[in-house]
N, C-alpha and C. Protein backbone atom coordinates (compact mmCIF):
# COMPACT_ATOMS: atom_id res chain seq x y z
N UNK A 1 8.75 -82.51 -46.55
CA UNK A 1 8.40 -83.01 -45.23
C UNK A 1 6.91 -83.38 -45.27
N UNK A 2 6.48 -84.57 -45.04
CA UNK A 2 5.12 -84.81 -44.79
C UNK A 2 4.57 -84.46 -43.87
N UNK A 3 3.17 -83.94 -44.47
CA UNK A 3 1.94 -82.92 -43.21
C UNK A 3 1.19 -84.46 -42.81
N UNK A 4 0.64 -83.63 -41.18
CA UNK A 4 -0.52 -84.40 -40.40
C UNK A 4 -1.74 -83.60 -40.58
N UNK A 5 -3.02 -84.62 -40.08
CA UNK A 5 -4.04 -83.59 -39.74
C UNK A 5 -4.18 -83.75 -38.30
N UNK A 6 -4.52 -82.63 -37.40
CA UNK A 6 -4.94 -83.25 -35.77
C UNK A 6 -6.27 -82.69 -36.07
N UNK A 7 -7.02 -83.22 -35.20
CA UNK A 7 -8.26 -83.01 -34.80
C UNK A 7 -8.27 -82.50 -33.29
N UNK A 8 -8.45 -81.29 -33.22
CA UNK A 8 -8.61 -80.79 -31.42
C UNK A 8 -9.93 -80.30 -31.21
N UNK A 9 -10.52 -80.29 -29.49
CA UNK A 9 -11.62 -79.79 -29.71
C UNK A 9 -11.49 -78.22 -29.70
N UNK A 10 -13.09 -77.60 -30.23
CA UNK A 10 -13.47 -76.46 -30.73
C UNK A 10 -12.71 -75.47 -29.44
N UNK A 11 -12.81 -75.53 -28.18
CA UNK A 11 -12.14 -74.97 -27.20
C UNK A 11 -10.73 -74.68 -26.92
N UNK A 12 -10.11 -75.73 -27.15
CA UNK A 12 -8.67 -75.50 -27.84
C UNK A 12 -8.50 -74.77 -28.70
N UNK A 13 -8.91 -74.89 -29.72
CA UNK A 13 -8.58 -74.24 -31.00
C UNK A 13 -8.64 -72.43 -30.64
N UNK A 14 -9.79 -72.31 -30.03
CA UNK A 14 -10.35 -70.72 -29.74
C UNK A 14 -8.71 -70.41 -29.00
N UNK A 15 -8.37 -71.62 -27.97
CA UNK A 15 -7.46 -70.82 -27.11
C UNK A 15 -5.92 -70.44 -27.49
N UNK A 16 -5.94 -71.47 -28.67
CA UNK A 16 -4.93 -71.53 -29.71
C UNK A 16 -4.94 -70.01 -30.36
N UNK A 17 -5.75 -69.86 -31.01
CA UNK A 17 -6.18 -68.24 -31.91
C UNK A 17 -5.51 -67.43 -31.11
N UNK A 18 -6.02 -67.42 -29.72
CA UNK A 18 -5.39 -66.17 -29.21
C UNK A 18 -3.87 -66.12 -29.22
N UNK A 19 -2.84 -66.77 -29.43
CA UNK A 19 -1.64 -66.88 -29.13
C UNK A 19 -0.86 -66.83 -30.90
N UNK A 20 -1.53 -65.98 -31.96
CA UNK A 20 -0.91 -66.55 -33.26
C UNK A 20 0.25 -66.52 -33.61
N UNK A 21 1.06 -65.37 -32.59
CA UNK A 21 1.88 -65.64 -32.71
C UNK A 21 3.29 -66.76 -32.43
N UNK A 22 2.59 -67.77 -31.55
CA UNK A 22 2.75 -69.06 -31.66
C UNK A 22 2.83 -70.28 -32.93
N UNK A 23 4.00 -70.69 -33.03
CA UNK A 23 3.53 -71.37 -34.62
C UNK A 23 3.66 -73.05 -34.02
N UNK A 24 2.41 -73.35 -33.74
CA UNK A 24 1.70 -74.65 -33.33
C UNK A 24 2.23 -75.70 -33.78
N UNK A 25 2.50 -75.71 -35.28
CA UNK A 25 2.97 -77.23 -35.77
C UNK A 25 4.55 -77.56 -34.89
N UNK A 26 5.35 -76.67 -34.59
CA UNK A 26 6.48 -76.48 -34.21
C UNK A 26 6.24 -77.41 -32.73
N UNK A 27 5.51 -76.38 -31.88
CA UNK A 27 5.20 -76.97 -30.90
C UNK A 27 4.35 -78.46 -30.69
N UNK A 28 3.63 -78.87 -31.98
CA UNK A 28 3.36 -80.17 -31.86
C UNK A 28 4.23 -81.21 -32.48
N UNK A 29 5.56 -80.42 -33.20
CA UNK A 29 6.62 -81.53 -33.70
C UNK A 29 7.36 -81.82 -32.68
N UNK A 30 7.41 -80.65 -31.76
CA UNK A 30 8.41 -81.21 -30.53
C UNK A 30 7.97 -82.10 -29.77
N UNK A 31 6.24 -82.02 -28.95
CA UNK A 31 5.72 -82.75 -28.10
C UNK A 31 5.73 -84.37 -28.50
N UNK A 32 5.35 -84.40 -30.26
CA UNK A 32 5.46 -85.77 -30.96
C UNK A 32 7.17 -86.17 -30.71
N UNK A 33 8.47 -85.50 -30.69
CA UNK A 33 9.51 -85.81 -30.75
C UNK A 33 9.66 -86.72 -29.11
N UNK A 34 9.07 -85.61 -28.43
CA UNK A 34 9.53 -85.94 -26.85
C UNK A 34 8.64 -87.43 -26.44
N UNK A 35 7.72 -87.74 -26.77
CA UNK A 35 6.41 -88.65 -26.53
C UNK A 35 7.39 -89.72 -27.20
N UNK A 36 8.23 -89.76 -28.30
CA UNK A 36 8.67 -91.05 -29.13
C UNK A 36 9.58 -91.27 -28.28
N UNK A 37 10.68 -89.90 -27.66
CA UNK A 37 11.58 -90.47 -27.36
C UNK A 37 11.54 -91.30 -25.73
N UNK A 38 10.23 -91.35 -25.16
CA UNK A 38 10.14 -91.63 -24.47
C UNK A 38 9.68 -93.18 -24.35
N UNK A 39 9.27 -93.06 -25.75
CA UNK A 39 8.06 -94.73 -26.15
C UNK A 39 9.57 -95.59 -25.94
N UNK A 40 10.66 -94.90 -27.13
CA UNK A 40 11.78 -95.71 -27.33
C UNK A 40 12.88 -95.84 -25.67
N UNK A 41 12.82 -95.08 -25.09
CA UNK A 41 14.40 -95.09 -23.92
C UNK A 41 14.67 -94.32 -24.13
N UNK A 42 15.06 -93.43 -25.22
CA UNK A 42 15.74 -92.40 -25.63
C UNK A 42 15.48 -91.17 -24.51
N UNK A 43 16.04 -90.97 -23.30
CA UNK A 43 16.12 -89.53 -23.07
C UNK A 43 17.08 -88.63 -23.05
N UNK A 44 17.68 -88.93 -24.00
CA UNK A 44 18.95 -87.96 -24.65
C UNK A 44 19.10 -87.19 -24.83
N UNK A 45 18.95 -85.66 -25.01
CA UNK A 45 19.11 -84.58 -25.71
C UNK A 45 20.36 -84.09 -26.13
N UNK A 46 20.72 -83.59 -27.22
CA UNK A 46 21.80 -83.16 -27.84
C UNK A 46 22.01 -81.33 -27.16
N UNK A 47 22.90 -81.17 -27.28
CA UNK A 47 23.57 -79.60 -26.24
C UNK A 47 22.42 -78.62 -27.25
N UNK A 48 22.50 -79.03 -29.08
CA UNK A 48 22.28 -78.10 -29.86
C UNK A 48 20.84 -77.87 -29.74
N UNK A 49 20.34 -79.19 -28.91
CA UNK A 49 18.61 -79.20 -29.05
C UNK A 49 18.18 -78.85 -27.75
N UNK A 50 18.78 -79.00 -26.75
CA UNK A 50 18.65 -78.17 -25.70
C UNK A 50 19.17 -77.05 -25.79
N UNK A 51 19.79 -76.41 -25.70
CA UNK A 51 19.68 -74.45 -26.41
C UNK A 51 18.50 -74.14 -26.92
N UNK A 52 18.43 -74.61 -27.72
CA UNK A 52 17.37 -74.11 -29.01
C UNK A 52 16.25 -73.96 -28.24
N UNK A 53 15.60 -75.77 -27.15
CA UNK A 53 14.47 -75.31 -26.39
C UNK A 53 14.85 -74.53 -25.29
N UNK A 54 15.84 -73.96 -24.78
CA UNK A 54 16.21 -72.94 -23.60
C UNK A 54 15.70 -71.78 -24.34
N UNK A 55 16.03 -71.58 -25.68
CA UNK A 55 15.77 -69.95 -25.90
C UNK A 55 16.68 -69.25 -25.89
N UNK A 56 16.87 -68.16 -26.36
CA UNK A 56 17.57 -66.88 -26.66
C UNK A 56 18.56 -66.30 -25.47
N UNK A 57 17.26 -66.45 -24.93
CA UNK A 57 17.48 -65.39 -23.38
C UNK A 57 18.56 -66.06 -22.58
N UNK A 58 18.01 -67.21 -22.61
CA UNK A 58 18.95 -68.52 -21.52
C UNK A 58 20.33 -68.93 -21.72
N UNK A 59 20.36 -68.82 -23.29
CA UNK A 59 22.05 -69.10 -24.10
C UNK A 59 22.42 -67.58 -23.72
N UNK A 60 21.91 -66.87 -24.05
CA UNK A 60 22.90 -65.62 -23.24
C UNK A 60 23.55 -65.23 -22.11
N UNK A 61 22.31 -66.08 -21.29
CA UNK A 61 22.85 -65.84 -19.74
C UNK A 61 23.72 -66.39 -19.33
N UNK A 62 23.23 -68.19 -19.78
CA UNK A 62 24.60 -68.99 -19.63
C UNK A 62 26.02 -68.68 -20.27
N UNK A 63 25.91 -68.03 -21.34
CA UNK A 63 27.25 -67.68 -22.16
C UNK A 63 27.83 -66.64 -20.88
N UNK A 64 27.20 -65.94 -19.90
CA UNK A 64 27.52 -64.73 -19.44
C UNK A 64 28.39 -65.77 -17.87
N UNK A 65 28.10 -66.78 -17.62
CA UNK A 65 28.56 -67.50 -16.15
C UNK A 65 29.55 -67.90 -16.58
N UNK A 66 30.69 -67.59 -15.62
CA UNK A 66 31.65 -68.18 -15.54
C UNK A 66 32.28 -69.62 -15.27
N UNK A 67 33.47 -70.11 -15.88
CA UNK A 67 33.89 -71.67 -15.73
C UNK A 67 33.46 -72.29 -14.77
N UNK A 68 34.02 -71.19 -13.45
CA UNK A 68 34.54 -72.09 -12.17
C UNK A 68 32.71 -72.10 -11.77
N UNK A 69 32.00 -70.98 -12.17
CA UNK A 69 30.99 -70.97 -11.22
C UNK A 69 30.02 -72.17 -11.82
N UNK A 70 30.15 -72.77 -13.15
CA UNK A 70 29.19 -73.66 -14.02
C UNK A 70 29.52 -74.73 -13.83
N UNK A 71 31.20 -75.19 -12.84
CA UNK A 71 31.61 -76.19 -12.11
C UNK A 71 31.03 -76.07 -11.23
N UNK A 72 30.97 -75.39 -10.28
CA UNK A 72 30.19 -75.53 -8.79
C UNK A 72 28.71 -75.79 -8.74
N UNK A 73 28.07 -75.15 -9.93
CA UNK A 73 26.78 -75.71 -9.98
C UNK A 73 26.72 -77.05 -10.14
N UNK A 74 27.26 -77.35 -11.29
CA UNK A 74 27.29 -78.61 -11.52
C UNK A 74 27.74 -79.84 -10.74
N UNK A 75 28.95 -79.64 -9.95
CA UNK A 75 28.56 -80.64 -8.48
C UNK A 75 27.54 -80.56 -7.81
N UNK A 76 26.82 -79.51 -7.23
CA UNK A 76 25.86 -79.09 -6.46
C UNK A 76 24.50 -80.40 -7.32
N UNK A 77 24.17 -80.23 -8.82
CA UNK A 77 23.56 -80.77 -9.15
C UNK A 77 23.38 -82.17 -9.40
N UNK A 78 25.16 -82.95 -9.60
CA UNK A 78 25.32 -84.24 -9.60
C UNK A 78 24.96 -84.85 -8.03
N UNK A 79 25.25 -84.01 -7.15
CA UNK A 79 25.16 -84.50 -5.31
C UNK A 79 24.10 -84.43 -5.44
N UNK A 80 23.37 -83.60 -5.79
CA UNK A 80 21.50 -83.60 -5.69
C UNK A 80 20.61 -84.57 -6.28
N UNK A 81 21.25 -84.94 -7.90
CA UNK A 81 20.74 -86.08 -8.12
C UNK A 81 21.27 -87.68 -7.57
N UNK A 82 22.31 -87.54 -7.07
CA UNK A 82 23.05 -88.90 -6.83
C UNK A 82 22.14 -89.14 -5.18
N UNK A 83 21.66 -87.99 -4.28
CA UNK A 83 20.74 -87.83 -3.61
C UNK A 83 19.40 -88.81 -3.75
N UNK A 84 18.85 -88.08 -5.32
CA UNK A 84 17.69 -88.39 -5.29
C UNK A 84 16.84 -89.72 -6.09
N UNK A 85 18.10 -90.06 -6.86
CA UNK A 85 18.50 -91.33 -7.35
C UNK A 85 18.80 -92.67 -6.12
N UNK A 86 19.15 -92.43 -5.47
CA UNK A 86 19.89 -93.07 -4.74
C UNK A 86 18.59 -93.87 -3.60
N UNK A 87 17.31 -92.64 -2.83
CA UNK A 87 16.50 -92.59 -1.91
C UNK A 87 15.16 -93.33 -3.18
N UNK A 88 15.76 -93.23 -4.01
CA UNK A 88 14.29 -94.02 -4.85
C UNK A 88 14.28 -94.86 -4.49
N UNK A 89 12.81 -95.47 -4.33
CA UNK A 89 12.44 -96.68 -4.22
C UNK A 89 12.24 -97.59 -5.27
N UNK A 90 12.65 -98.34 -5.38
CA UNK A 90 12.39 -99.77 -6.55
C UNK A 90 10.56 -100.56 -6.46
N UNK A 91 10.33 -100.33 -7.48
CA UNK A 91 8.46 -101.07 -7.03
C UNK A 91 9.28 -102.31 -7.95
């Protein structure tokens, strides 16, 4: 896999240190992923790549909700966006 170099300033970096257990390149392969897919149209995400950024905690919980109740959300959420889609304005 080919490496980058970034250049950040000295203030960042300090605030970076504190968090090592953070592994940075990770988090700057994703932000570079999300920034392209945005250059291109692409706002797609795959189920496997959304988990992964949900986390541990979140695939558990969701594994823990039931059918009917992950249906009812899920109208709740299509009416909400078909809502908020809908009241947009066109420039």
């Amino acid at each position: 896999m080919p490496n980058i170099t970034l250049s950040i300033p000295e203030e960042l970096y300090r605030k970076m240190k504190k968090y090592s257990e953070v592994r940075w390149s990770e988090v700057a392969r994703k932000a570079i992923i999300e920034y392209l897919r945005k250059l291109e149209g692409e706002f797609k995400t795959s189920t496997e790549e959304l988990l992964e950024e949900l986390g541990k905690d979140v695939v558990k919980e969701l594994s823990e909700i039931s059918f009917e109740r992950a249906v009812e959300w899920y109208k709740k959420m299509r009416e909400a966006e078909w809502r908020r889609s809908s009241t947009t304005q066109v420039a």
